[in-house]
C-alpha atoms as a PDB file:
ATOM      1  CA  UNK A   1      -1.548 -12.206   6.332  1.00  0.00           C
ATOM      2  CA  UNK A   2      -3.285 -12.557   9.571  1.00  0.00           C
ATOM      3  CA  UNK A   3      -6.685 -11.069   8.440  1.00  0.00           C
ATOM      4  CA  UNK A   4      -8.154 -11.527   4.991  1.00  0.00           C
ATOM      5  CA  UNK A   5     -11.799 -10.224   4.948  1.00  0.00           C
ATOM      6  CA  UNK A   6     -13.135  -7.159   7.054  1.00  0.00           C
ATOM      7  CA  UNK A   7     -14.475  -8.326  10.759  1.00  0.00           C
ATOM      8  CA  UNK A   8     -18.809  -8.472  10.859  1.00  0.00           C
ATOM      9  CA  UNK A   9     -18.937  -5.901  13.255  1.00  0.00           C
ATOM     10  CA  UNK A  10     -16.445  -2.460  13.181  1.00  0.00           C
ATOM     11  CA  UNK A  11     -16.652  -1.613  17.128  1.00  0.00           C
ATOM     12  CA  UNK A  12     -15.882   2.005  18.023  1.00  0.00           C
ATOM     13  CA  UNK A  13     -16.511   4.764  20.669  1.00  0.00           C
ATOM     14  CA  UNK A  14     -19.872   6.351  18.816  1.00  0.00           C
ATOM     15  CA  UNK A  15     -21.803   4.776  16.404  1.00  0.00           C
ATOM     16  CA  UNK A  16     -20.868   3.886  13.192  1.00  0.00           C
ATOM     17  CA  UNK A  17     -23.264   5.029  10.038  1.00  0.00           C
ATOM     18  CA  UNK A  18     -24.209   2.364   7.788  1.00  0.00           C
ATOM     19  CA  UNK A  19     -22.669   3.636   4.949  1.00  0.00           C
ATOM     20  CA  UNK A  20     -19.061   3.543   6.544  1.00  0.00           C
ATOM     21  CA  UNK A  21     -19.764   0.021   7.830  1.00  0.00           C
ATOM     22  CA  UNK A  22     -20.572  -0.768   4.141  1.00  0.00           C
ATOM     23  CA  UNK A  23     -17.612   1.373   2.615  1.00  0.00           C
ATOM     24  CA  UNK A  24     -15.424  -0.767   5.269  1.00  0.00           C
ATOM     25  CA  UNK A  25     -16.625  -3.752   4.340  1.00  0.00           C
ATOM     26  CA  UNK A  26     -16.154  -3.281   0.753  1.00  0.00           C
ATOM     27  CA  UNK A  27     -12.751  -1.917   0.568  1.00  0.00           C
ATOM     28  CA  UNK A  28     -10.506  -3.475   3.873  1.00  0.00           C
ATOM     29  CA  UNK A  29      -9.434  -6.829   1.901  1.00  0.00           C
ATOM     30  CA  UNK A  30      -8.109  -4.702  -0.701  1.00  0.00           C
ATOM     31  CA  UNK A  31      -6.702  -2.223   1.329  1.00  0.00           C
ATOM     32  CA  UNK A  32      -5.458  -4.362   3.245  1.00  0.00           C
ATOM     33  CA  UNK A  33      -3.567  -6.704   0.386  1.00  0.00           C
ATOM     34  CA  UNK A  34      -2.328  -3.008  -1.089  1.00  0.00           C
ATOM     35  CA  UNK A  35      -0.984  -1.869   2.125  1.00  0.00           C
ATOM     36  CA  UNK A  36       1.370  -5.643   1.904  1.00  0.00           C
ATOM     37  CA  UNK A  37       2.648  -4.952  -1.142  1.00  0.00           C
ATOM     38  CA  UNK A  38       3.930  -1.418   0.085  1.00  0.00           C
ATOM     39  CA  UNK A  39       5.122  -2.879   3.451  1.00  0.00           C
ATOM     40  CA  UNK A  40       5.716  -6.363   2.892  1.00  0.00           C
ATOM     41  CA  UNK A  41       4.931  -6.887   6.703  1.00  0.00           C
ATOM     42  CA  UNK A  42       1.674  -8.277   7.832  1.00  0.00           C
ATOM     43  CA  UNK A  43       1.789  -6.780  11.405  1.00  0.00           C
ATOM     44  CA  UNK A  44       2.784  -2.843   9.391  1.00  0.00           C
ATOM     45  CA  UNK A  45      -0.115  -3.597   6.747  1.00  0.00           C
ATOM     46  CA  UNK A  46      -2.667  -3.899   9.244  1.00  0.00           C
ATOM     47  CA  UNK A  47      -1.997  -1.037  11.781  1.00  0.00           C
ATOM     48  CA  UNK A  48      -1.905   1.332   8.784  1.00  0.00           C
ATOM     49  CA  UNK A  49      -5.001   0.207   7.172  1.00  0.00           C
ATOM     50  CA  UNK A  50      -6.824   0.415  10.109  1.00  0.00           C
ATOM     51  CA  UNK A  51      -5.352   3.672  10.521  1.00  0.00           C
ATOM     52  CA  UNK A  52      -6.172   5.190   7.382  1.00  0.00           C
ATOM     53  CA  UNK A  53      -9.723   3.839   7.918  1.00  0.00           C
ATOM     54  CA  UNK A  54      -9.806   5.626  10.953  1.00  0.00           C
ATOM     55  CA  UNK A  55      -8.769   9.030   9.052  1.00  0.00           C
ATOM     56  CA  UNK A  56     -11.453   8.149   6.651  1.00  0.00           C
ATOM     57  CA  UNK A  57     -14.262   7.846   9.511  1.00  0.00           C
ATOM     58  CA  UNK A  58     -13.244  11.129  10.635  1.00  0.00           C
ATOM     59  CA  UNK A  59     -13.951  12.682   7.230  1.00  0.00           C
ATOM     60  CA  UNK A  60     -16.351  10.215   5.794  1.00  0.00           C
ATOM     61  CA  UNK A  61     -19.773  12.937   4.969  1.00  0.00           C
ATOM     62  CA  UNK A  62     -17.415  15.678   4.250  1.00  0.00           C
ATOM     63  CA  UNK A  63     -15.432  13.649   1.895  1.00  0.00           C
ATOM     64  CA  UNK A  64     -16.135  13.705  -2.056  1.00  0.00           C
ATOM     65  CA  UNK A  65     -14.620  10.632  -2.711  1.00  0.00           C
ATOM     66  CA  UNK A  66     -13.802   8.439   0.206  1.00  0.00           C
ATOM     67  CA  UNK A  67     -12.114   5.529  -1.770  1.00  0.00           C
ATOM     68  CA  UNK A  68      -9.374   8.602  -2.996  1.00  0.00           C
ATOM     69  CA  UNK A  69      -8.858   9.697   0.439  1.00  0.00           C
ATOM     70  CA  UNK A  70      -8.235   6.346   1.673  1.00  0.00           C
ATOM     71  CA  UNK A  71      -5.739   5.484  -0.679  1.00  0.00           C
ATOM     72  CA  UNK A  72      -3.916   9.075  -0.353  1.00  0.00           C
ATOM     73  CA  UNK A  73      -3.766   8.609   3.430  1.00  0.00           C
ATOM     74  CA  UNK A  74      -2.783   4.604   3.113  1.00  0.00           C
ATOM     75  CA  UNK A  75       0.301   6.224   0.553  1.00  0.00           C
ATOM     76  CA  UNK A  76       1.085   8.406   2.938  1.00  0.00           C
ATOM     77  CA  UNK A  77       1.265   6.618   5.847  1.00  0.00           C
ATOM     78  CA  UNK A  78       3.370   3.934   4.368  1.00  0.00           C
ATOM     79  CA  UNK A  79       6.069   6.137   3.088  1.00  0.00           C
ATOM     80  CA  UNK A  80       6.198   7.139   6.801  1.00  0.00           C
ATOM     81  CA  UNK A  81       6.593   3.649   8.117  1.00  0.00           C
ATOM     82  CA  UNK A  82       9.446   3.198   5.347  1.00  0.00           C
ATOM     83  CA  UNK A  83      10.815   6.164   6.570  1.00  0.00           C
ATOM     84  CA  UNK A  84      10.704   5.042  10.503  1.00  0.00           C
ATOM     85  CA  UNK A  85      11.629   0.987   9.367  1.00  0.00           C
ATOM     86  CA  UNK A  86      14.935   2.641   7.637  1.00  0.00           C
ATOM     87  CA  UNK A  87      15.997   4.760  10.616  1.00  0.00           C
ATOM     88  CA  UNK A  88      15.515   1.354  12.726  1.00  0.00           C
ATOM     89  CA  UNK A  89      17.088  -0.704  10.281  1.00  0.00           C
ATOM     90  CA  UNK A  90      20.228   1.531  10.340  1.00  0.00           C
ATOM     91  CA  UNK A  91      19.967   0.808  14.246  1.00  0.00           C
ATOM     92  CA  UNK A  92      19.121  -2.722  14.596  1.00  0.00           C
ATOM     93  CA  UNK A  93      19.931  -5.826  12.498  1.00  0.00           C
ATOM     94  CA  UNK A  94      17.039  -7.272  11.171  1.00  0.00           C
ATOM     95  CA  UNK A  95      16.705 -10.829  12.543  1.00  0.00           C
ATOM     96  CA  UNK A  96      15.307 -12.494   9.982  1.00  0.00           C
ATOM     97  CA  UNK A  97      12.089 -11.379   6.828  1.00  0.00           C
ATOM     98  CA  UNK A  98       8.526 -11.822   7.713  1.00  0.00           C
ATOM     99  CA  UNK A  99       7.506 -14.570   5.439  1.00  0.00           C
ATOM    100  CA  UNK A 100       4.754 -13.691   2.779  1.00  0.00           C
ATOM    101  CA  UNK A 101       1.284 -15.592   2.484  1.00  0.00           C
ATOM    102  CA  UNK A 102       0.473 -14.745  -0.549  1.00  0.00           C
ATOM    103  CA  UNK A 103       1.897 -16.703  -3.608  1.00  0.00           C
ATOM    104  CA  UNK A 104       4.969 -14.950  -5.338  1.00  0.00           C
ATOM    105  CA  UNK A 105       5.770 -16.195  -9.067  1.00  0.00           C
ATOM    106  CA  UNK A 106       9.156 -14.499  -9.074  1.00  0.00           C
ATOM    107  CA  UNK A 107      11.003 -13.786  -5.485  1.00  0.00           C
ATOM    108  CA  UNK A 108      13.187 -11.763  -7.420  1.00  0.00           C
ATOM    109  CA  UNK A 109      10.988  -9.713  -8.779  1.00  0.00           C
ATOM    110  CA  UNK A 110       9.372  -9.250  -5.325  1.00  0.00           C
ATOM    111  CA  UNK A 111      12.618  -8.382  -4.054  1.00  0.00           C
ATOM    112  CA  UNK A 112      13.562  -5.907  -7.106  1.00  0.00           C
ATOM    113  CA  UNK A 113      10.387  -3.797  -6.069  1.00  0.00           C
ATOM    114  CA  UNK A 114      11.283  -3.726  -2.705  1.00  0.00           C
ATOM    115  CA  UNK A 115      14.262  -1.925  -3.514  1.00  0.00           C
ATOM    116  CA  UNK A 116      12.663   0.615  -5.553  1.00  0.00           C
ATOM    117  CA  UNK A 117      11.931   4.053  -3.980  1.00  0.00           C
ATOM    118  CA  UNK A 118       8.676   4.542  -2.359  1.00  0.00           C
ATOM    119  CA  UNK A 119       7.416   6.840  -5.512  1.00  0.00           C
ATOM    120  CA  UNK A 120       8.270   4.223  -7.988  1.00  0.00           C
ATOM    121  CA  UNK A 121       7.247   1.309  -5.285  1.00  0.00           C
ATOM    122  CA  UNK A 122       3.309   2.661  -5.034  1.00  0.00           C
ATOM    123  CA  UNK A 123       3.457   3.356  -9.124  1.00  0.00           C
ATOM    124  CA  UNK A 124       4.331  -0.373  -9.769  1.00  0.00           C
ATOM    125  CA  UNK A 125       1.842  -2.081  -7.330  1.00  0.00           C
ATOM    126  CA  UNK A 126      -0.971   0.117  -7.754  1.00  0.00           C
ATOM    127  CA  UNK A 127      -0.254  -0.094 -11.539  1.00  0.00           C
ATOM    128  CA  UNK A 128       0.207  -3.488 -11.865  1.00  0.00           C
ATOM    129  CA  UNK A 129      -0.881  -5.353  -8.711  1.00  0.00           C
ATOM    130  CA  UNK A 130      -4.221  -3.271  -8.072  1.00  0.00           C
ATOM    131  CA  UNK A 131      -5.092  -1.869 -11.823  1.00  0.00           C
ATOM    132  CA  UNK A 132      -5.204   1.421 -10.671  1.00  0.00           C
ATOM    133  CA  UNK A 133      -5.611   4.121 -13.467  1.00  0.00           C
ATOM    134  CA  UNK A 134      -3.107   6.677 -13.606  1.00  0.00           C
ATOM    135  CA  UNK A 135      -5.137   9.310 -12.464  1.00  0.00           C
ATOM    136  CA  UNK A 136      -5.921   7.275  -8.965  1.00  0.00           C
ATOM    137  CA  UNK A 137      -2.252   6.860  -8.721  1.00  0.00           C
ATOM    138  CA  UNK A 138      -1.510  10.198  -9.466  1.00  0.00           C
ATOM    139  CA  UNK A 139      -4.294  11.729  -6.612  1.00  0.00           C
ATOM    140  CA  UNK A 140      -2.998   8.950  -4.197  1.00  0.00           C
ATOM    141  CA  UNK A 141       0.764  10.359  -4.714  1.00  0.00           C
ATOM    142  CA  UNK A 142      -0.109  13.680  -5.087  1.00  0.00           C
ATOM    143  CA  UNK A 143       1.428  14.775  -8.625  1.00  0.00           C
ATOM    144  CA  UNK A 144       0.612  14.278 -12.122  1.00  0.00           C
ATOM    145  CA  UNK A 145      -0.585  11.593 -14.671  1.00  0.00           C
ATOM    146  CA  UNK A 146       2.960  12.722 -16.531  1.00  0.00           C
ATOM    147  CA  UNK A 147       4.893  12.109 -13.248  1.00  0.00           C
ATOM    148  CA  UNK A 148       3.029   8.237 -12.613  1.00  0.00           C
ATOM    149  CA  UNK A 149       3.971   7.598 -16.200  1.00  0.00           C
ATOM    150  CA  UNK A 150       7.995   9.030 -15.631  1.00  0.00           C
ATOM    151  CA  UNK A 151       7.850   6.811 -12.301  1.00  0.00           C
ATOM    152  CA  UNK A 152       6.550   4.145 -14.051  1.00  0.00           C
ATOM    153  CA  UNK A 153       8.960   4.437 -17.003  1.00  0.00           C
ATOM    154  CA  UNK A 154      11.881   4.484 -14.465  1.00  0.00           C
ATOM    155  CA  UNK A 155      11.156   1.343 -12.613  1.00  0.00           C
ATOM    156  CA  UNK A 156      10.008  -0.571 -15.210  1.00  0.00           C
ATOM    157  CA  UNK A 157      13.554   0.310 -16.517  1.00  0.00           C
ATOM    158  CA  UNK A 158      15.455  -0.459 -12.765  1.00  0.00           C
ATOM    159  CA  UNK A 159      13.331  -4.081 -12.824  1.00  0.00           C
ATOM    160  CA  UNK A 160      14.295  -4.926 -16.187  1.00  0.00           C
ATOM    161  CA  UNK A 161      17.756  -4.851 -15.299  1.00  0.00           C
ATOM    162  CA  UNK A 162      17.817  -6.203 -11.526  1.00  0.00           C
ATOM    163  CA  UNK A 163      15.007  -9.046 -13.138  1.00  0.00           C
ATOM    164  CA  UNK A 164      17.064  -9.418 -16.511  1.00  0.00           C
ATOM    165  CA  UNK A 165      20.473  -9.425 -14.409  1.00  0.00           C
ATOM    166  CA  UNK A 166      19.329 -12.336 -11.993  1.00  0.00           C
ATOM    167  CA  UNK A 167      18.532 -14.568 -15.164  1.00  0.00           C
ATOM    168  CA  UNK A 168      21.378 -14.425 -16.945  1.00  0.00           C
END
């Protein structure tokens, strides 16, 4: 991916409080590498973390936790873009995939969770990828503990066969 640690200096309209400059510091990389895994496009995972940042700065002294917002807003904003990338893909052949920087053990697998719905998508990566507890999952996605741990159950069962399939 283009960037990999948050820039020295976060330049905006009005000054920015120290504790957001810190907050931003802390948590873009992350973010950032969370927001790839959902997208799998650089360009996609970058315009929506620095647009759920932004919804965070808007918020950030009324917030009670600002790390839970951000991740809620980065969930939702990504099942948007999947929503708008398969309208346009239904348009437009895709030319070719953006290649991935970071080093991928199984393309298959990579590929298997691409295909997964969003729900079960964000449950498998911020499971397994980002050792989320289920409760973060669950306030990102806006349901349960039960329903991370159905979601879970479910693509952990679609892998196994698309993963199981391919190495037979």
């Amino acid at each position: 991916m283009g960037v990999e640690r948050a820039p020295d200096r976060v330049t905006t309209r009005s000054p920015v409080p120290a504790s957001f400059a810190e907050f931003y510091r802390t948590e873009y990389t992350r973010t950032l590498h969370f927001a790839w895994l959902l997208t799998h496009s650089p360009g996609a995972s970058e315009d929506l973390t620095q647009e759920a940042f932004t919804a965070v700065y808007r918020r950030f002294d009324e917030l009670d936790s600002q790390v839970a917002y951000l991740r809620r807003v980065l969930v939702n904003l990504s099942n948007t873009w999947h929503r708008n990338e398969s309208s346009l893909r239904r348009r437009m052949l895709r030319l070719r995939e953006e290649p991935c920087e970071t080093p991928v053990p199984d393309p298959h697998l990579v590929s298997a969770v691409q295909r997964l719905p969003h729900r079960q998508r964000v449950v498998i990566v911020a499971r397994y990828w980002a050792d989320w507890p289920e409760a973060d999952i669950a306030s990102a996605l806006g349901c349960r503990p039960g329903t991370v741990k159905s979601l879970a159950s479910r693509a952990l069962d679609q892998l196994r066969k698309e993963v199981g399939h391919h190495d037979r």
